[in-house]
N, C-alpha and C. Protein backbone atom coordinates (compact mmCIF):
# COMPACT_ATOMS: atom_id res chain seq x y z
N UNK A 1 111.31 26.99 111.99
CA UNK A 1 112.16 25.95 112.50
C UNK A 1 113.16 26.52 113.51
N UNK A 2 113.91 27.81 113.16
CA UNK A 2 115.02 28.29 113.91
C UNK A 2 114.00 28.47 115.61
N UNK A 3 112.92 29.29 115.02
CA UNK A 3 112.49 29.76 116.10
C UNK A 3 111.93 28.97 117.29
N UNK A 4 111.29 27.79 116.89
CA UNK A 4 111.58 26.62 117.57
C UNK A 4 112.46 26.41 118.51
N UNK A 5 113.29 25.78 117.66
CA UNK A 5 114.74 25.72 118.62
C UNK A 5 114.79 26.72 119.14
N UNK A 6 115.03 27.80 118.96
CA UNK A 6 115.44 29.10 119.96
C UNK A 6 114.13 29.00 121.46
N UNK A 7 113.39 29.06 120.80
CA UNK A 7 112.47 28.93 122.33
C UNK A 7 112.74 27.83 122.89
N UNK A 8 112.63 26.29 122.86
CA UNK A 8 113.34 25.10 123.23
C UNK A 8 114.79 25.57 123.89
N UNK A 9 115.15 26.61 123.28
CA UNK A 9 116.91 26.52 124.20
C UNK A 9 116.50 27.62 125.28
N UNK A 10 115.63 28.36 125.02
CA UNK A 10 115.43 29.56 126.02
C UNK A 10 114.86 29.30 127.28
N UNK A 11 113.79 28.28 126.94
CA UNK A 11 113.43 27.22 128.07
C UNK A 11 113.34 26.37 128.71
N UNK A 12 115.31 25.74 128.19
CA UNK A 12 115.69 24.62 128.80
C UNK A 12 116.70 25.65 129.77
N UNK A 13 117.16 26.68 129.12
CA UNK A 13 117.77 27.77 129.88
C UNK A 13 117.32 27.72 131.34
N UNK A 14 116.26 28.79 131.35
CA UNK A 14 115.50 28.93 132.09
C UNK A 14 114.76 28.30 133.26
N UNK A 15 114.65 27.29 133.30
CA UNK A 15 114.91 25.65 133.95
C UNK A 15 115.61 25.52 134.41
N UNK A 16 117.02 25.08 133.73
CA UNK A 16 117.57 24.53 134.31
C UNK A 16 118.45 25.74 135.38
N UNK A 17 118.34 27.14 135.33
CA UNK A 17 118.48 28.35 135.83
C UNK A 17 117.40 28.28 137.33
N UNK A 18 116.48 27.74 136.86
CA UNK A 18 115.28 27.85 138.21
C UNK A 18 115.57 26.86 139.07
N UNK A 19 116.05 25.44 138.79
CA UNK A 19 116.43 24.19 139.38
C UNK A 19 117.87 24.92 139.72
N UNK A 20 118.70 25.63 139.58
CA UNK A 20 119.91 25.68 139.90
C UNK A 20 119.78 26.96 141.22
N UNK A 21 119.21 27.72 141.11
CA UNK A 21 118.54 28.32 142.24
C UNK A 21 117.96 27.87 143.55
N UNK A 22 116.38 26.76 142.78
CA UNK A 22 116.12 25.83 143.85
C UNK A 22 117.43 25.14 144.68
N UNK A 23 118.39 25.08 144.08
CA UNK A 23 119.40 23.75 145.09
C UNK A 23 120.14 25.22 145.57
N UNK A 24 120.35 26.19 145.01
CA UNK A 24 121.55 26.80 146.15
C UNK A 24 120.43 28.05 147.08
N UNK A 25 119.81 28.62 147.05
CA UNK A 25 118.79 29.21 147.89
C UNK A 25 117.37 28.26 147.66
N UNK A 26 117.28 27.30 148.17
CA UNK A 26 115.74 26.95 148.98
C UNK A 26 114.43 27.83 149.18
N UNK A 27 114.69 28.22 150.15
CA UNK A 27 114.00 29.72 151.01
C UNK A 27 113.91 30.75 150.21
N UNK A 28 112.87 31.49 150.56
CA UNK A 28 113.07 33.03 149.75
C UNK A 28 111.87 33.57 150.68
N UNK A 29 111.48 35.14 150.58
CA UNK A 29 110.69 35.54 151.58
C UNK A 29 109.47 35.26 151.48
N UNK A 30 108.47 35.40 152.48
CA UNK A 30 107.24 34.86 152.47
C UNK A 30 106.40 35.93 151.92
N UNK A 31 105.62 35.55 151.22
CA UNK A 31 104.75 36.65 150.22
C UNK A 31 103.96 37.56 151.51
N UNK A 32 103.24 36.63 152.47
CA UNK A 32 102.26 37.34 153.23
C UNK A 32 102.85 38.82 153.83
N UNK A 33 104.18 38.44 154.33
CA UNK A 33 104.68 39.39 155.23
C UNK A 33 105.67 40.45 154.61
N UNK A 34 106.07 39.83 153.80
CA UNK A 34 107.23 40.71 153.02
C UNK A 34 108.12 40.07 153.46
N UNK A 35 108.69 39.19 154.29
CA UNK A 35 109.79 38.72 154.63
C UNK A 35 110.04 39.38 156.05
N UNK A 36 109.50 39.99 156.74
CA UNK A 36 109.24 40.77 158.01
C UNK A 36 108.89 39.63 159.34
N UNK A 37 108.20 38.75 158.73
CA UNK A 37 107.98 37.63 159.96
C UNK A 37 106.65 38.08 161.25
N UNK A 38 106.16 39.23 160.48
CA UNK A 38 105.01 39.82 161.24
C UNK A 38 104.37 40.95 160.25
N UNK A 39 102.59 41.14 160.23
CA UNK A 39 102.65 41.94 159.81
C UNK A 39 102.62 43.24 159.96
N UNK A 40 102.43 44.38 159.13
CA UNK A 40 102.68 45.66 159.42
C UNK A 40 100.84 46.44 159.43
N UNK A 41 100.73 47.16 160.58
CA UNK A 41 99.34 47.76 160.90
C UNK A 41 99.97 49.23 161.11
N UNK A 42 98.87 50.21 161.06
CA UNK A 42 98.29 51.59 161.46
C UNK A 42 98.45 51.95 162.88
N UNK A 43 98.45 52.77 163.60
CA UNK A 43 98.18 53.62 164.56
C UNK A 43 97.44 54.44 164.20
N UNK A 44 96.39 54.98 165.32
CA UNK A 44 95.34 55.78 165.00
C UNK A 44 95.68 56.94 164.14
N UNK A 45 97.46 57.51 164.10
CA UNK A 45 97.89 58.65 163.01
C UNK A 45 98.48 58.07 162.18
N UNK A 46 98.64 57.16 161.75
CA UNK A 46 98.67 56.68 160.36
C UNK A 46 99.93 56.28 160.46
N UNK A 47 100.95 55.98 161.29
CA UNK A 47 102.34 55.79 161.50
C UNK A 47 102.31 53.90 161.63
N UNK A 48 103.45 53.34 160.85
CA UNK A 48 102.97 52.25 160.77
C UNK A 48 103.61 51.10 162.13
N UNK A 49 103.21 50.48 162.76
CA UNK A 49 103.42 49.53 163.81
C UNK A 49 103.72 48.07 163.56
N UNK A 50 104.60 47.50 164.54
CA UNK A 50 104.28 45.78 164.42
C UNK A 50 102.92 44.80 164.57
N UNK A 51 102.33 44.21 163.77
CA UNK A 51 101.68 43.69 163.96
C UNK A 51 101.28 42.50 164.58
N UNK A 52 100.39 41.41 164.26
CA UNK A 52 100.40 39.89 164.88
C UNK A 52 101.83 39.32 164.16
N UNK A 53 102.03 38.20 164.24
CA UNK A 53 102.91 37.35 163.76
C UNK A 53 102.80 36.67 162.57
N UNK A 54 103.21 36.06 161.64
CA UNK A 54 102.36 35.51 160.47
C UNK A 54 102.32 34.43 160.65
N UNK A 55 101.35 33.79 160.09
CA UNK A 55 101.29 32.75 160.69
C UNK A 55 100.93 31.53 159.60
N UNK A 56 101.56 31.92 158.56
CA UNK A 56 101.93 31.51 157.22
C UNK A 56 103.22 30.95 157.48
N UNK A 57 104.18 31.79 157.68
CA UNK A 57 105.66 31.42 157.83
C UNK A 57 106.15 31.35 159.39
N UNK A 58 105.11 31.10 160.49
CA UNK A 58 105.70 30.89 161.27
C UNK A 58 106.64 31.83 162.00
N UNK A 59 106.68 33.49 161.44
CA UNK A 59 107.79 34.30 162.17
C UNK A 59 108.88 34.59 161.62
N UNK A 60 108.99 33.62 160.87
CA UNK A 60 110.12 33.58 160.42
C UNK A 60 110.63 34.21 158.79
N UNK A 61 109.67 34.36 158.44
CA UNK A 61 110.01 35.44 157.22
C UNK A 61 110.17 34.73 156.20
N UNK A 62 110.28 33.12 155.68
CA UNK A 62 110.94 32.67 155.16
C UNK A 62 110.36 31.76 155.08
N UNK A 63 109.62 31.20 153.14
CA UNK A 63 109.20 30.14 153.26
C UNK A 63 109.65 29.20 152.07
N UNK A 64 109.50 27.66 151.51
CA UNK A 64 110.00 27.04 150.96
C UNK A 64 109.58 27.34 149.01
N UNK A 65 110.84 27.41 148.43
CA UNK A 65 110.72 27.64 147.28
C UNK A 65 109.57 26.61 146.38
N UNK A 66 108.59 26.70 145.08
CA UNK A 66 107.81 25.48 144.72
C UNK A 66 108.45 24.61 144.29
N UNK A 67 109.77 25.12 143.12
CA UNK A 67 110.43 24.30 143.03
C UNK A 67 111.44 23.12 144.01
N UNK A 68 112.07 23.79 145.06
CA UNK A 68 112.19 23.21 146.09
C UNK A 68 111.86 21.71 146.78
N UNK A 69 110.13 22.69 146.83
CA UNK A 69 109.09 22.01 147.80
C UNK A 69 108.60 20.45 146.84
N UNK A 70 108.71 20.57 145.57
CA UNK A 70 108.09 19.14 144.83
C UNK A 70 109.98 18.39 144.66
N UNK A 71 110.84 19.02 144.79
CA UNK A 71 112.26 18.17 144.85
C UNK A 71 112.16 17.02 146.20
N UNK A 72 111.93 17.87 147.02
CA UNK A 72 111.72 17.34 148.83
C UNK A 72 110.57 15.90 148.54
N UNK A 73 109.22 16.69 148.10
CA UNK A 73 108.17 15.42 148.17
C UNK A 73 108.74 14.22 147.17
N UNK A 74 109.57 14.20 146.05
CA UNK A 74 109.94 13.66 144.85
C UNK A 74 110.78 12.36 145.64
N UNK A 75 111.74 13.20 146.58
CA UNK A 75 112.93 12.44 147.14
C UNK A 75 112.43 11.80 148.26
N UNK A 76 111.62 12.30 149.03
CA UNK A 76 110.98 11.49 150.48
C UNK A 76 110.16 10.41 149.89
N UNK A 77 109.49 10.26 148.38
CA UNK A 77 108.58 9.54 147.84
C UNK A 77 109.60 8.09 147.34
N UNK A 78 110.53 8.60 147.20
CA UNK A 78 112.20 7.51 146.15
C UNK A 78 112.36 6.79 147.28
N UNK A 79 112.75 7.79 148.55
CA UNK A 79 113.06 6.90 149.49
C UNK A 79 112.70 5.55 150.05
N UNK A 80 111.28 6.91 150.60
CA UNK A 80 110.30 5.44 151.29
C UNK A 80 110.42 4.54 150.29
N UNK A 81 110.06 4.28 149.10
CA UNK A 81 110.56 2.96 148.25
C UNK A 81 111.62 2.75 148.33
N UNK A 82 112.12 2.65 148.50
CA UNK A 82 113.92 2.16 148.17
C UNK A 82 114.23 1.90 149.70
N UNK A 83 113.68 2.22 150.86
CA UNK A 83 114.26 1.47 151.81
C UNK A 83 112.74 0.30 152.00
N UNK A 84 111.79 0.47 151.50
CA UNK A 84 110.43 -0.39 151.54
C UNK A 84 111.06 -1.85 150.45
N UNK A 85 112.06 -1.47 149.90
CA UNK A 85 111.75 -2.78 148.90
C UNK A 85 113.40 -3.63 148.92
N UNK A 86 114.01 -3.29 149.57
CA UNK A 86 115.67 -3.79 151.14
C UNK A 86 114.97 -5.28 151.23
């Protein structure tokens, strides 16, 4: 029974810790690139160079959190109803 509850509180924790994140950093770095905004290649001696651009994140190093990203679709979805039914 205790242990129950204890996991129930550990993972309302945890939640509501991930949602509180989602609202104050959004963004976080883009897996492809490392957060570099391009990736990283070889030279024929093994020294490492700039690569193409990514083209995952656009350059920019920086892409939208999941949690985030279903808040955004959640709220653009409320909207369009709520100004559809005015």
């Amino acid at each position: 029974m205790t242990l129950t509850l204890l996991a129930i509180a550990v993972l309302t924790v945890v939640t509501f810790g991930y949602f509180g994140m989602c609202a104050g950093q959004p963004f976080t770095r883009c897996r492809r690139c490392n957060g570099f905004g391009f990736h990283t290649t070889t030279d024929r001696k093994g020294r490492p160079k700039r690569g193409k651009s990514c083209r995952r994140c656009k350059a920019t190093g920086l892409r939208v959190r999941l949690g985030r990203r279903a808040w955004n679709a959640y709220h653009r979805t409320h909207r369009t109803h709520r100004n559809g039914t005015r």
